[in-house]
C-alpha atoms as a PDB file:
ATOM      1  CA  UNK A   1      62.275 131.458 -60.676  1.00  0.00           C
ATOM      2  CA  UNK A   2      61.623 128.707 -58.508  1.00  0.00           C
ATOM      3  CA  UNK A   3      60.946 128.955 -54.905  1.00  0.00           C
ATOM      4  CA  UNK A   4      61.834 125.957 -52.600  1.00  0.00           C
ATOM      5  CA  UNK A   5      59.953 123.598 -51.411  1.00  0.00           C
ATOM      6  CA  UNK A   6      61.835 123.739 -48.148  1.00  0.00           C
ATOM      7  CA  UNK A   7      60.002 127.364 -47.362  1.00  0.00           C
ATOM      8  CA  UNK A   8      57.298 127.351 -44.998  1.00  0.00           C
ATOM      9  CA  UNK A   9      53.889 128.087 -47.226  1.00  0.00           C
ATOM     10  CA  UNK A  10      53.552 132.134 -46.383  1.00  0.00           C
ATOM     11  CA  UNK A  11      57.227 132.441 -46.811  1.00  0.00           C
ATOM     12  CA  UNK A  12      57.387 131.294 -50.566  1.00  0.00           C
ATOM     13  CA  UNK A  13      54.248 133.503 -51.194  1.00  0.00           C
ATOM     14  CA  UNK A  14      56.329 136.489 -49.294  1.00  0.00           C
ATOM     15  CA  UNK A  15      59.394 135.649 -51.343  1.00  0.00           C
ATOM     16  CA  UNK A  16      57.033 135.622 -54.595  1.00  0.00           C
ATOM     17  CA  UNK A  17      55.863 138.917 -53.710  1.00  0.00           C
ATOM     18  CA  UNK A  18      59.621 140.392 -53.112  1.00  0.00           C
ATOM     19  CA  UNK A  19      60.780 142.251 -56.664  1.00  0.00           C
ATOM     20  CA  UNK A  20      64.685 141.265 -57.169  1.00  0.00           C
ATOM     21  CA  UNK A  21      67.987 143.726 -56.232  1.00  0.00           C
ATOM     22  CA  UNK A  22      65.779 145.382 -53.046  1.00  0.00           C
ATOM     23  CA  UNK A  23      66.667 145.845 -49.563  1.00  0.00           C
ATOM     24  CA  UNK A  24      64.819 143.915 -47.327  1.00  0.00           C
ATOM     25  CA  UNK A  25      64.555 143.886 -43.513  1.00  0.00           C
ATOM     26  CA  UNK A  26      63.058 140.616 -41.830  1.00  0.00           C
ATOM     27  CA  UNK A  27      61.628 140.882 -38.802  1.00  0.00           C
ATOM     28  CA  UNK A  28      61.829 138.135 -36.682  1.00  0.00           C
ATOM     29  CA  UNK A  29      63.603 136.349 -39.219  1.00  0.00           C
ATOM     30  CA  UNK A  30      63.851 132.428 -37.251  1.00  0.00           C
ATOM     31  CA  UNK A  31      66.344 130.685 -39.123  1.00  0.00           C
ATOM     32  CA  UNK A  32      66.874 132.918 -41.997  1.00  0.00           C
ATOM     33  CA  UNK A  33      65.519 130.360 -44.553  1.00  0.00           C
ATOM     34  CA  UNK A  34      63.509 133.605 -46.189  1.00  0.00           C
ATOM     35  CA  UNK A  35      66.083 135.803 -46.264  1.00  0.00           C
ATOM     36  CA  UNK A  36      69.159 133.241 -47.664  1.00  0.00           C
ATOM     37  CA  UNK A  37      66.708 132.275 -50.503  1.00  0.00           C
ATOM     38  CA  UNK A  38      66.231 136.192 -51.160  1.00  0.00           C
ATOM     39  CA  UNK A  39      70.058 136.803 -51.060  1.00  0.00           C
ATOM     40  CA  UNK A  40      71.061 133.927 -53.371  1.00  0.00           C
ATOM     41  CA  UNK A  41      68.101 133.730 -55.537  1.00  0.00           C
ATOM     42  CA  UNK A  42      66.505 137.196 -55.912  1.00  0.00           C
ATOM     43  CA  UNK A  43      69.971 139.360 -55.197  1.00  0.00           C
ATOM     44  CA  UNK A  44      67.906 141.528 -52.571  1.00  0.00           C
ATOM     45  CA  UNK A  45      70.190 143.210 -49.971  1.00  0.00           C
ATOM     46  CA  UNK A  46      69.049 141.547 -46.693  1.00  0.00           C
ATOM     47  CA  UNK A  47      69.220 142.868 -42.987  1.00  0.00           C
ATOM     48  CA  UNK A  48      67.275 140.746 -40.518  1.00  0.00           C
ATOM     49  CA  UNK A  49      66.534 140.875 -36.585  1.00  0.00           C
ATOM     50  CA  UNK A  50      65.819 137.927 -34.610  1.00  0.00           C
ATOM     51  CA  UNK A  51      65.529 137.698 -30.859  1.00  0.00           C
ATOM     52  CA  UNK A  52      66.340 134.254 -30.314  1.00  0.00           C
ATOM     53  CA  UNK A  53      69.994 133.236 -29.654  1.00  0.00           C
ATOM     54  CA  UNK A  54      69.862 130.610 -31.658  1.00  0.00           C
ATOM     55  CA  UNK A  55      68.157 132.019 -34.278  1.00  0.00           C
ATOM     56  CA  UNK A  56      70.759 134.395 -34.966  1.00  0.00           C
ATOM     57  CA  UNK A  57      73.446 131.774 -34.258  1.00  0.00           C
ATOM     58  CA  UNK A  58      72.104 129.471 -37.261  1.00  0.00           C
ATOM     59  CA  UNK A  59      71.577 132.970 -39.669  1.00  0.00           C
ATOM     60  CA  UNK A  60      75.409 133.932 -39.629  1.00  0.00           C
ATOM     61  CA  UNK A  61      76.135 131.046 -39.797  1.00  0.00           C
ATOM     62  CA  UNK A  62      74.323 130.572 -43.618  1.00  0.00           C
ATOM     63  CA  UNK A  63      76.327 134.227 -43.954  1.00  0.00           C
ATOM     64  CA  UNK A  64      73.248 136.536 -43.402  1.00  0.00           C
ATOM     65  CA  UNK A  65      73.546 139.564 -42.077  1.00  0.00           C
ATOM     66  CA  UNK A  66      71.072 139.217 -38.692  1.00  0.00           C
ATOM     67  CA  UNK A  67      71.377 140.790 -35.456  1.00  0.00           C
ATOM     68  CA  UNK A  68      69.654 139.669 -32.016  1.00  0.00           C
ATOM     69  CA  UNK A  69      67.278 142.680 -30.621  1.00  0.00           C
ATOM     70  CA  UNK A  70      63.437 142.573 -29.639  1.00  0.00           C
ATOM     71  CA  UNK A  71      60.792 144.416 -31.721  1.00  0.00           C
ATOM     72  CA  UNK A  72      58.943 145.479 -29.094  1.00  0.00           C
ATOM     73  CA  UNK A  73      61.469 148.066 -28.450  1.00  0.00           C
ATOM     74  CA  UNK A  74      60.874 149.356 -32.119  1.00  0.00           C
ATOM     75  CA  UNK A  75      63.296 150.313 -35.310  1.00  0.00           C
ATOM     76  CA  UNK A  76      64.981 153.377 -34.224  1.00  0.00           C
ATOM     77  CA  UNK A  77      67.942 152.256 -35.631  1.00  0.00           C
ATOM     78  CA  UNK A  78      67.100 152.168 -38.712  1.00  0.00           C
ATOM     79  CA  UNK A  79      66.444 155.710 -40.892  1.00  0.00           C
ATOM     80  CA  UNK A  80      63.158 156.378 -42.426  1.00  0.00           C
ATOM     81  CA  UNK A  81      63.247 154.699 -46.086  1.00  0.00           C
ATOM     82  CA  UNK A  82      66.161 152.178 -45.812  1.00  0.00           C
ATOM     83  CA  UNK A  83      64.422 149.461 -46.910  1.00  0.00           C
ATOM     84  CA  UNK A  84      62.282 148.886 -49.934  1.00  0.00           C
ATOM     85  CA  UNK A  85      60.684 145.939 -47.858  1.00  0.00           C
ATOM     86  CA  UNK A  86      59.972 144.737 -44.700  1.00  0.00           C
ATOM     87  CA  UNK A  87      58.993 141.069 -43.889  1.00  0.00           C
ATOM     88  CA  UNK A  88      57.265 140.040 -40.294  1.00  0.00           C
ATOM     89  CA  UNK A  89      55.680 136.200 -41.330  1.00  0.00           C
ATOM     90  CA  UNK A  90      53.736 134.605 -38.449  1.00  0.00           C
ATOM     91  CA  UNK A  91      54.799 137.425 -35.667  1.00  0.00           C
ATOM     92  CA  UNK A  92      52.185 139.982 -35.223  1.00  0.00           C
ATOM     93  CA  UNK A  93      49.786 138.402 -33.092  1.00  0.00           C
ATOM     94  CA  UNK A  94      52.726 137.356 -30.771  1.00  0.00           C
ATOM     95  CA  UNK A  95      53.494 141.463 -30.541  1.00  0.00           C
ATOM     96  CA  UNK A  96      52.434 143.347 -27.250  1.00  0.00           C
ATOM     97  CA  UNK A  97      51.968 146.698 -29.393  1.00  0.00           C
ATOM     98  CA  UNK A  98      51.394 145.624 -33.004  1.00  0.00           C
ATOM     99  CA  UNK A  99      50.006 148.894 -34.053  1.00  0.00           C
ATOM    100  CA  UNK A 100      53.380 150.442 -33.333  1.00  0.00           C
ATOM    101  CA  UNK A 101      55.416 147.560 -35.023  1.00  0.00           C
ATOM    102  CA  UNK A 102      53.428 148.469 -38.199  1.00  0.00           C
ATOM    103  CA  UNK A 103      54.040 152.617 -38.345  1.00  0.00           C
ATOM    104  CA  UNK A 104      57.896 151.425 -37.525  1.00  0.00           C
ATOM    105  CA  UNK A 105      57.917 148.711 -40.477  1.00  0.00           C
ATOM    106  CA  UNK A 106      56.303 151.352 -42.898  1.00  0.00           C
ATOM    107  CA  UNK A 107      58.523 154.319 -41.744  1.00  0.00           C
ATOM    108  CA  UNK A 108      62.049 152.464 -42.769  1.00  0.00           C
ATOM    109  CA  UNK A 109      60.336 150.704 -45.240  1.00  0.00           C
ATOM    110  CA  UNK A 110      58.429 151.884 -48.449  1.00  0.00           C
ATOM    111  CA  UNK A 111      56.380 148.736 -48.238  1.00  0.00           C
ATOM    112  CA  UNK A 112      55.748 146.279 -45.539  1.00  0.00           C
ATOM    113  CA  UNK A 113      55.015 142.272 -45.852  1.00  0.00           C
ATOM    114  CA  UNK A 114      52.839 140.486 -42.807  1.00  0.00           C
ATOM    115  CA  UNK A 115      51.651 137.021 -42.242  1.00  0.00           C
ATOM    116  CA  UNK A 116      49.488 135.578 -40.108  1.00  0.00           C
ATOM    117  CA  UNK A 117      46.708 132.957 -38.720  1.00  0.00           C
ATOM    118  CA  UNK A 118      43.554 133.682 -39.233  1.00  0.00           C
ATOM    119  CA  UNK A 119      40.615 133.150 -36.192  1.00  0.00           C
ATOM    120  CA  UNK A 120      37.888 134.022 -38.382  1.00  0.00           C
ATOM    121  CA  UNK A 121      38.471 130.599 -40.231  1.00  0.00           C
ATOM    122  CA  UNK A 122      35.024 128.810 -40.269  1.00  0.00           C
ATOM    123  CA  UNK A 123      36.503 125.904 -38.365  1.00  0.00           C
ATOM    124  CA  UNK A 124      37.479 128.221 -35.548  1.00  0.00           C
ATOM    125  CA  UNK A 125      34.331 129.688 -35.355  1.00  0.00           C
ATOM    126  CA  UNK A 126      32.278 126.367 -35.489  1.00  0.00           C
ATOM    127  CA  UNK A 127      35.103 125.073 -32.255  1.00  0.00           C
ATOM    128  CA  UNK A 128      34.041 128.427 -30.367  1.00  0.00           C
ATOM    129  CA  UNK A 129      30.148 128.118 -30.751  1.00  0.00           C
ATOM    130  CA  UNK A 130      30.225 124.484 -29.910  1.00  0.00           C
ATOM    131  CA  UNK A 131      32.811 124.053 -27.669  1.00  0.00           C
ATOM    132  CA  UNK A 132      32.683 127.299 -25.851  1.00  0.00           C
ATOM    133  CA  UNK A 133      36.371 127.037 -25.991  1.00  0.00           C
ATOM    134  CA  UNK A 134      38.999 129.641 -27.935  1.00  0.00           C
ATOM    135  CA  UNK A 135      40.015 127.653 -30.315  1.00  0.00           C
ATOM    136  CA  UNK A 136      43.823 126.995 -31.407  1.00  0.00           C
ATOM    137  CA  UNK A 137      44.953 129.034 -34.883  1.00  0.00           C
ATOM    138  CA  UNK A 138      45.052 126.351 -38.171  1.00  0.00           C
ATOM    139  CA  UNK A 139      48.592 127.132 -39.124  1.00  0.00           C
ATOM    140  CA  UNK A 140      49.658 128.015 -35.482  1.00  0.00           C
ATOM    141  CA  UNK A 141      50.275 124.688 -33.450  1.00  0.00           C
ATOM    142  CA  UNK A 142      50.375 126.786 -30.063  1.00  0.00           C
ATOM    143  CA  UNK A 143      47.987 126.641 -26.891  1.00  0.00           C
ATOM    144  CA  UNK A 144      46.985 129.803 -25.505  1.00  0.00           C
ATOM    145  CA  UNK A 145      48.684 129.479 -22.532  1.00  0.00           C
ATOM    146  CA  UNK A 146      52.245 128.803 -23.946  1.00  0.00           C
ATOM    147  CA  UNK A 147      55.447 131.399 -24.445  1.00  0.00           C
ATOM    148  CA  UNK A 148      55.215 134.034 -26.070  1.00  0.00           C
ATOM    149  CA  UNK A 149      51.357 134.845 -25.830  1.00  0.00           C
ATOM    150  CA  UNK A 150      49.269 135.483 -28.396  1.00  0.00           C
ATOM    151  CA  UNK A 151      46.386 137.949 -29.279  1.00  0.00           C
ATOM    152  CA  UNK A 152      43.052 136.217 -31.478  1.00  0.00           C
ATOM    153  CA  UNK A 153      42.423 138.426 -34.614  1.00  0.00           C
ATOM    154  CA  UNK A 154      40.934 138.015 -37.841  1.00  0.00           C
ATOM    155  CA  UNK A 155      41.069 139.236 -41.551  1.00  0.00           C
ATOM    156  CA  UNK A 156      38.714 141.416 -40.908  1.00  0.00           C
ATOM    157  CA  UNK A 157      39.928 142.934 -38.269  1.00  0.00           C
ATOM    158  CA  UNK A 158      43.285 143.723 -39.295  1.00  0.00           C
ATOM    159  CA  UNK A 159      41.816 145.096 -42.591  1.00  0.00           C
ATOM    160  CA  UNK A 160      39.861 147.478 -40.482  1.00  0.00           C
ATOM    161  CA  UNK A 161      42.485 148.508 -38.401  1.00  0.00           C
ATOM    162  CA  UNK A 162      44.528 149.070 -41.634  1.00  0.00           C
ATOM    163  CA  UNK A 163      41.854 151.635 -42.961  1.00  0.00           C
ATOM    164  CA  UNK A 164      41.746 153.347 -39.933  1.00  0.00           C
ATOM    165  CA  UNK A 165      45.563 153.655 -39.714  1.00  0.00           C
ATOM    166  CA  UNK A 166      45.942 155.082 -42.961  1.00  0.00           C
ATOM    167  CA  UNK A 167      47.572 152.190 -44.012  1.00  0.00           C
ATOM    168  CA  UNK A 168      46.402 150.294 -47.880  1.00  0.00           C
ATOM    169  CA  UNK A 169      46.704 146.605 -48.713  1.00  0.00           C
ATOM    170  CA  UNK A 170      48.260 146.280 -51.617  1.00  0.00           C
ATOM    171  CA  UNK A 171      48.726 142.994 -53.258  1.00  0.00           C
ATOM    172  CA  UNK A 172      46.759 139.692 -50.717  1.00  0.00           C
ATOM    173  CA  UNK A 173      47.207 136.054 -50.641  1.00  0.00           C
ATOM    174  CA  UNK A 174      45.645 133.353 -48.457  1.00  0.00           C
ATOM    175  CA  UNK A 175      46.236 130.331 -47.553  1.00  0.00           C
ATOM    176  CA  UNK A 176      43.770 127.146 -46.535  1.00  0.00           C
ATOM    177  CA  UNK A 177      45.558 124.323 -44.660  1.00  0.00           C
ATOM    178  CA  UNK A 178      48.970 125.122 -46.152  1.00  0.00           C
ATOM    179  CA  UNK A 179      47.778 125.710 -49.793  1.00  0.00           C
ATOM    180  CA  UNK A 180      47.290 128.722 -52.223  1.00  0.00           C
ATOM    181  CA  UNK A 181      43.435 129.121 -52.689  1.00  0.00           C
ATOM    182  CA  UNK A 182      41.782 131.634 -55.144  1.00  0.00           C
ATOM    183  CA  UNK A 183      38.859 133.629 -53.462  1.00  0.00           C
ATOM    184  CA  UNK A 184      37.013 136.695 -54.198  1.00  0.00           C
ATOM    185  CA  UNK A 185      34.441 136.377 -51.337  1.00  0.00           C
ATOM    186  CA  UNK A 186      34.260 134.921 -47.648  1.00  0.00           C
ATOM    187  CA  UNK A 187      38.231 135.661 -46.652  1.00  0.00           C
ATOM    188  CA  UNK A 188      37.506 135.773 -43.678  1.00  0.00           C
ATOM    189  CA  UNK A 189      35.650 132.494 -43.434  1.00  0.00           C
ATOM    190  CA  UNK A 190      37.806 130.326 -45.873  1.00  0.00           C
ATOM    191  CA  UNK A 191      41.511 131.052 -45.160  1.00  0.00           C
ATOM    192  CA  UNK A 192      43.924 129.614 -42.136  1.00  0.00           C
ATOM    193  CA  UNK A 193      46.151 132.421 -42.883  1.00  0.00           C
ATOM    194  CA  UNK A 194      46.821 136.101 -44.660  1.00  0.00           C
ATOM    195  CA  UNK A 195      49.529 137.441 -46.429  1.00  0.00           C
ATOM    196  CA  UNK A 196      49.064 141.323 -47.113  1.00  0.00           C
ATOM    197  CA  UNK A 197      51.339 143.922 -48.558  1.00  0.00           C
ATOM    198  CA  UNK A 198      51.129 147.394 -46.694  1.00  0.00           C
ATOM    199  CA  UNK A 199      51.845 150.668 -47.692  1.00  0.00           C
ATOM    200  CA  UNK A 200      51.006 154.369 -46.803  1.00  0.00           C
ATOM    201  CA  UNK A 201      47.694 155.301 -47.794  1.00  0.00           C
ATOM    202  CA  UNK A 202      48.329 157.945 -50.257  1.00  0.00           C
END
């Protein structure tokens, strides 16, 4: 199957990841560039939530299924297990109480998809120690100080925040300036961004 060239890098690696004929929630879900592709390409029944007007404007009008709400108010209407997926790309670190986001994505969902930027990139920490300055995400062309805010973390420490939640990463894939890369070692210090698949521990 091809995925298109149109999709922003994480997206085509989230859609790669997505088996065909699911349900899938996106979170967040901009445009709905993801979740048309899954529709008409993978056959995946799609549901997505978007907080910007617009957003969900430009989604019906591609005939998706999207309704406007904020996350930060959490899932509760949605039952536990009506998903088989669900997607939040490039959103987390934007969150005010991520760790809640998470339980909510894996309680309607048996597995859940994130993206995002990662700070531990060795550029980033080669801007910090010379600059003295917090240096500006790879793939997220946002200053600090713009809307909506976002929180600095790294590879590492989502993965450690993952084992002490009782939540395992499943399949991972990274990416380095917009491009697949291979690695065993150094994650942390070699990729702009993370893609992880989440599920229950146990």
């Amino acid at each position: 199957m091809t995925i298109p060239t149109g999709l922003r890098p994480d997206l085509r690696i989230i859609a790669d990841f997505i088996p065909e004929r699911t349900r899938v929630l996106d979170l967040g879900c901009g445009d709905g560039a993801l979740l048309e592709h899954l529709v008409r390409a993978k056959g995946v029944i799609g549901r997505g939530i978007e907080l910007s007007e617009s957003g969900v404007l430009t989604c019906v009008g591609r005939g998706l299924s999207v309704r406007q709400g904020n996350l930060q108010e959490g899932l509760r209407d949605y039952r536990d297990a009506s998903f088989d997926y669900v997607v939040l790309s490039q959103t987390l670190h934007f969150l005010d109480d991520p760790a809640m986001i998470l339980a909510e994505m894996l309680r309607v969902g048996g597995r859940g998809i994130v993206s995002f930027p990662n700070w531990g990139y060795w550029r980033c920490r080669l801007e910090l120690l010379v600059t003295g300055r917090m240096p500006q995400a790879p793939d997220l062309p946002q200053a600090w100080h713009e809307k909506p805010r976002w929180q600095a973390f790294t590879v590492t420490d989502f993965a450690r925040f993952c084992e002490g939640a009782g939540i395992h990463i499943g399949q991972q894939a990274y990416l380095a300036g917009g491009r697949r890369i291979e690695i065993r070692k150094f994650k942390n210090l070699l990729s702009t961004t993370a893609i992880f698949v989440l599920e229950r521990a146990g």
